[in-house]
C-alpha atoms as a PDB file:
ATOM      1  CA  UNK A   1      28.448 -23.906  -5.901  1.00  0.00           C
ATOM      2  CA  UNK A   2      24.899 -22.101  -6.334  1.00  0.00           C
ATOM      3  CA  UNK A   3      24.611 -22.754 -10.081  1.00  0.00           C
ATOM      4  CA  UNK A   4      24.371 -25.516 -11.873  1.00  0.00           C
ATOM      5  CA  UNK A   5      24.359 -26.310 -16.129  1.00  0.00           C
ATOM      6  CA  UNK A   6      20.869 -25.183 -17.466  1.00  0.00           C
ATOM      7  CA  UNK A   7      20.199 -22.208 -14.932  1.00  0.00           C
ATOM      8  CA  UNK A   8      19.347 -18.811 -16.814  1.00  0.00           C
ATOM      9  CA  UNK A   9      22.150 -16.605 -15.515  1.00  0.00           C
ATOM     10  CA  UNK A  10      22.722 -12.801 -15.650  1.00  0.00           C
ATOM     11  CA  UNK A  11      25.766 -11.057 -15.518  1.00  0.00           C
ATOM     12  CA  UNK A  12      26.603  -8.631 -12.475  1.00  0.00           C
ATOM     13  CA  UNK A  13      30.109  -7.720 -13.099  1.00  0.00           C
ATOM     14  CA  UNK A  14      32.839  -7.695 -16.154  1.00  0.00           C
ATOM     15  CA  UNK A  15      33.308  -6.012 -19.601  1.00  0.00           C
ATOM     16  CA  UNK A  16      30.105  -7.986 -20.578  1.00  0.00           C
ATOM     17  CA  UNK A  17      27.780  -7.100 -18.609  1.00  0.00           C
ATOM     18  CA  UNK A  18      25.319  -4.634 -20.511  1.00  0.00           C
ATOM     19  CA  UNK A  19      24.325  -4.815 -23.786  1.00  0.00           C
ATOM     20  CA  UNK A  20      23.053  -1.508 -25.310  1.00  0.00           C
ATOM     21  CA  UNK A  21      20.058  -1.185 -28.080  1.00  0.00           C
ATOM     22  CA  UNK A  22      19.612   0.930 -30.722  1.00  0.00           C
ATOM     23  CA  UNK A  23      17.957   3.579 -28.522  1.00  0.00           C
ATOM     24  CA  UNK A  24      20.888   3.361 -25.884  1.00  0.00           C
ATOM     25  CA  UNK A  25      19.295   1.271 -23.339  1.00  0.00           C
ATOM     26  CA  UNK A  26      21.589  -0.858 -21.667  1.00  0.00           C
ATOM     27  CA  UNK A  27      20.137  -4.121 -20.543  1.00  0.00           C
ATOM     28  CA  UNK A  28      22.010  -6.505 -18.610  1.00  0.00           C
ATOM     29  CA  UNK A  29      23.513  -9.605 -20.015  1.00  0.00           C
ATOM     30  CA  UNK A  30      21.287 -13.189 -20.224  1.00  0.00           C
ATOM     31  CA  UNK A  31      21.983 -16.590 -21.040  1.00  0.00           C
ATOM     32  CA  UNK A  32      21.580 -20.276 -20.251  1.00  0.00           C
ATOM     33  CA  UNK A  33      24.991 -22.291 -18.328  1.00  0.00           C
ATOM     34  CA  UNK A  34      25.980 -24.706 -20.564  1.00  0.00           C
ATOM     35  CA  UNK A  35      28.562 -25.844 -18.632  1.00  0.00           C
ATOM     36  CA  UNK A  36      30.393 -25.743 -14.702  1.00  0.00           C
ATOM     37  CA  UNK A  37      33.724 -25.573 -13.483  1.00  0.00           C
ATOM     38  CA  UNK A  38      33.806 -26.568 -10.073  1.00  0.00           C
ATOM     39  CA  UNK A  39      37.590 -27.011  -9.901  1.00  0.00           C
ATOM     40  CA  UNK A  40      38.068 -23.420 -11.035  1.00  0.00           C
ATOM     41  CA  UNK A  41      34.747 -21.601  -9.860  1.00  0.00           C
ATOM     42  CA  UNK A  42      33.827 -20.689 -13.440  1.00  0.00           C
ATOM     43  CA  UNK A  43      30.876 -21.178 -15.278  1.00  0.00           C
ATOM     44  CA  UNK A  44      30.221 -20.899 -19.373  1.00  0.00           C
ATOM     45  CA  UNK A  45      27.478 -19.075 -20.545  1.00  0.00           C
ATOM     46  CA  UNK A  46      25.811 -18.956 -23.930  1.00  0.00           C
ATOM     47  CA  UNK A  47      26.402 -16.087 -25.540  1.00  0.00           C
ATOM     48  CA  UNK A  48      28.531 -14.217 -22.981  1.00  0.00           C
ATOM     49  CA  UNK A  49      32.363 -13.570 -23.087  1.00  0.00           C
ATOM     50  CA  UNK A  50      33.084 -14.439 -26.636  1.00  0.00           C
ATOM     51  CA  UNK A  51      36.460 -14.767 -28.075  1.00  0.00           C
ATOM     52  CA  UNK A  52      38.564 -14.960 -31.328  1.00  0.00           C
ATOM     53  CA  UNK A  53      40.349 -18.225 -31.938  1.00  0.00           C
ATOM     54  CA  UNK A  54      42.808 -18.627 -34.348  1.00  0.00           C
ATOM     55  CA  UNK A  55      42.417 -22.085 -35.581  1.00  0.00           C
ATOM     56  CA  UNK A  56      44.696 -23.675 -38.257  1.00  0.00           C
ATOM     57  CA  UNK A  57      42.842 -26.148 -40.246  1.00  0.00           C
ATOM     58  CA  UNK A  58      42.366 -29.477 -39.233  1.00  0.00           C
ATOM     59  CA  UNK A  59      39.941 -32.429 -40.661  1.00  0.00           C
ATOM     60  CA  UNK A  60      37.333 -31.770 -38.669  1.00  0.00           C
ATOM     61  CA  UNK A  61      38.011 -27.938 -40.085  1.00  0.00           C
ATOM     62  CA  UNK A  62      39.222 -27.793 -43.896  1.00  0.00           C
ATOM     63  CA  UNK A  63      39.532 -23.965 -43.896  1.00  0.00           C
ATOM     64  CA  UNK A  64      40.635 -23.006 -40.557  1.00  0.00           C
ATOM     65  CA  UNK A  65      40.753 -19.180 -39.738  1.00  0.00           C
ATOM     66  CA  UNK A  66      39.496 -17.092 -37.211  1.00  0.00           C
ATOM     67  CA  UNK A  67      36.580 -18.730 -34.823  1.00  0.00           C
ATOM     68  CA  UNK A  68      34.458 -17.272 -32.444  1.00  0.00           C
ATOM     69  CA  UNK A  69      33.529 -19.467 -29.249  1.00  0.00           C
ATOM     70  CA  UNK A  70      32.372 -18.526 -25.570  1.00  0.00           C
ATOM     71  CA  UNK A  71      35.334 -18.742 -22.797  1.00  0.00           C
ATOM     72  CA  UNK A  72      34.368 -19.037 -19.013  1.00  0.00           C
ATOM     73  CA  UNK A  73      33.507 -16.278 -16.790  1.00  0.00           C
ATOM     74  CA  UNK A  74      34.025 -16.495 -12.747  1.00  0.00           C
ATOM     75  CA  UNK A  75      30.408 -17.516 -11.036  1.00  0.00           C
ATOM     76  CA  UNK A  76      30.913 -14.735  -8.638  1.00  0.00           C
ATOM     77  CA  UNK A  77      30.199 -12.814 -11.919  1.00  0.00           C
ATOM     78  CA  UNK A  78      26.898 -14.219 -12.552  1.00  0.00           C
ATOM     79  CA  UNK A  79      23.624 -14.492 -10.888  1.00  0.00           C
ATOM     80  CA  UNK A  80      20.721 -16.693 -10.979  1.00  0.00           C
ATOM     81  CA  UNK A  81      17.650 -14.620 -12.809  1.00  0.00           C
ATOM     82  CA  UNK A  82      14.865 -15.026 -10.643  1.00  0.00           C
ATOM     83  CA  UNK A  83      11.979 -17.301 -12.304  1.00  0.00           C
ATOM     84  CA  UNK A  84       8.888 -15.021 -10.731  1.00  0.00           C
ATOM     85  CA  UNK A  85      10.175 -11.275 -11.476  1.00  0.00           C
ATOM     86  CA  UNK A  86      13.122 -11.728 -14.040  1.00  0.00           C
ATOM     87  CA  UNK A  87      15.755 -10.341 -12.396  1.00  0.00           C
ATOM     88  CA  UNK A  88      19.046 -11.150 -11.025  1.00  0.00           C
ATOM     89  CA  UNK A  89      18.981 -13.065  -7.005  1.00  0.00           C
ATOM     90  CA  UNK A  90      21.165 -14.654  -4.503  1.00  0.00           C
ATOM     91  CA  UNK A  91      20.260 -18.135  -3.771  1.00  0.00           C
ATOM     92  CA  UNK A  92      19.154 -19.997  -0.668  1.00  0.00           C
ATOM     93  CA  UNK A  93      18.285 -23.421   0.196  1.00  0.00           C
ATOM     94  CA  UNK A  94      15.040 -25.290   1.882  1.00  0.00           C
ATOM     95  CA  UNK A  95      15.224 -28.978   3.251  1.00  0.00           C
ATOM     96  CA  UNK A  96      12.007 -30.292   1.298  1.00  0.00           C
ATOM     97  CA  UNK A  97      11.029 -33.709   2.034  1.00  0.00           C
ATOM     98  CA  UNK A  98      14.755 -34.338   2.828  1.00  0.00           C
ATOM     99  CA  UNK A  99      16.288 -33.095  -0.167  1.00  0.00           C
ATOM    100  CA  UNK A 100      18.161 -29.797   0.017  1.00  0.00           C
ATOM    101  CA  UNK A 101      16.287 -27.613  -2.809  1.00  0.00           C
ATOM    102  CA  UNK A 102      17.684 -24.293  -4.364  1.00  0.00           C
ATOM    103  CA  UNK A 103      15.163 -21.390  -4.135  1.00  0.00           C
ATOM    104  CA  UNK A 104      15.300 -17.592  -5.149  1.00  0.00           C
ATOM    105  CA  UNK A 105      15.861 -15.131  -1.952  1.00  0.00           C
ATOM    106  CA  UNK A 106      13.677 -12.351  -4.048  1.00  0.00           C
ATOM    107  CA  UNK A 107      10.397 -14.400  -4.253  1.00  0.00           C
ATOM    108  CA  UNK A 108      11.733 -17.317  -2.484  1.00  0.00           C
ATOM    109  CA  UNK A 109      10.348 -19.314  -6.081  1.00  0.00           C
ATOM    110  CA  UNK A 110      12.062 -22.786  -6.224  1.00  0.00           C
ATOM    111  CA  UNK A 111      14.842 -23.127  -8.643  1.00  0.00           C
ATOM    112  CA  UNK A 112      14.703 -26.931  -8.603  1.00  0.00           C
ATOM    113  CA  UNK A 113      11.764 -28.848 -10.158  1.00  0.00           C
END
C-alpha cells in the first residue's frame, strides 16, 4: 500500500469528494490519514466520510445520543497531495541509499523524510 498514517490525502472518487463554498466553487476534499487498513485496503481520513452513530449511553458517555465520527473510505479513493504543487499524484518509489523511498510522480518531491 502507497499510503501510510500521516500522509495529506485528497479524495478522487465517492459522494465526498468536493466540497462547495459559498460562491459555488467546488474544491476537492483534504485531510490527514489517521489511520490504515491493510487487511481491508481502506484508509481513515480526518474529516472525510462522516457518519451518524447512534450511541446509547455508557460510562464513558452519560448522555448517549446521536454521534458523529469518520468511517473508512477505500485507498483507491484517495490520493497522495503532492508536497511541491498541492495537488493530487500517483506514487513511485526510488532505492536511496538502500532504502526504498516514496516520491511524488508530478514533481518527483520525496514523500519520505
Amino acid at each position: 500500500m502507497y499510503i501510510k498514517a500521516g500522509d495529506t490525502v485528497a479524495v478522487i472518487a465517492g459522494r465526498d469528494q468536493f466540497v462547495t463554498d459559498k460562491k459555488g466553487n467546488k474544491t476537492r476534499k483534504t485531510g490527514r490519514v489517521l489511520r490504515v487498513y491493510t487487511k481491508t485496503d481502506r484508509v481513515l481520513v480526518e474529516g472525510v466520510n462522516i457518519i451518524k452513530k447512534h450511541q446509547r449511553p455508557t460510562q464513558a458517555n452519560d448522555k448517549g445520543g446521536i454521534i458523529e465520527k469518520e468511517a473508512p473510505i477505500h485507498v483507491s479513493n484517495v490520493a497522495i497531495i503532492d508536497p511541491k504543487t498541492g495537488k493530487p499524484t500517483r506514487v513511485g518509489f526510488h532505492e536511496v541509499e538502500g532504502k526504498k523511498v516514496r516520491y511524488a510522480k508530478k514533481s518527483g518531491e520525496s514523500l519520505d523524510k
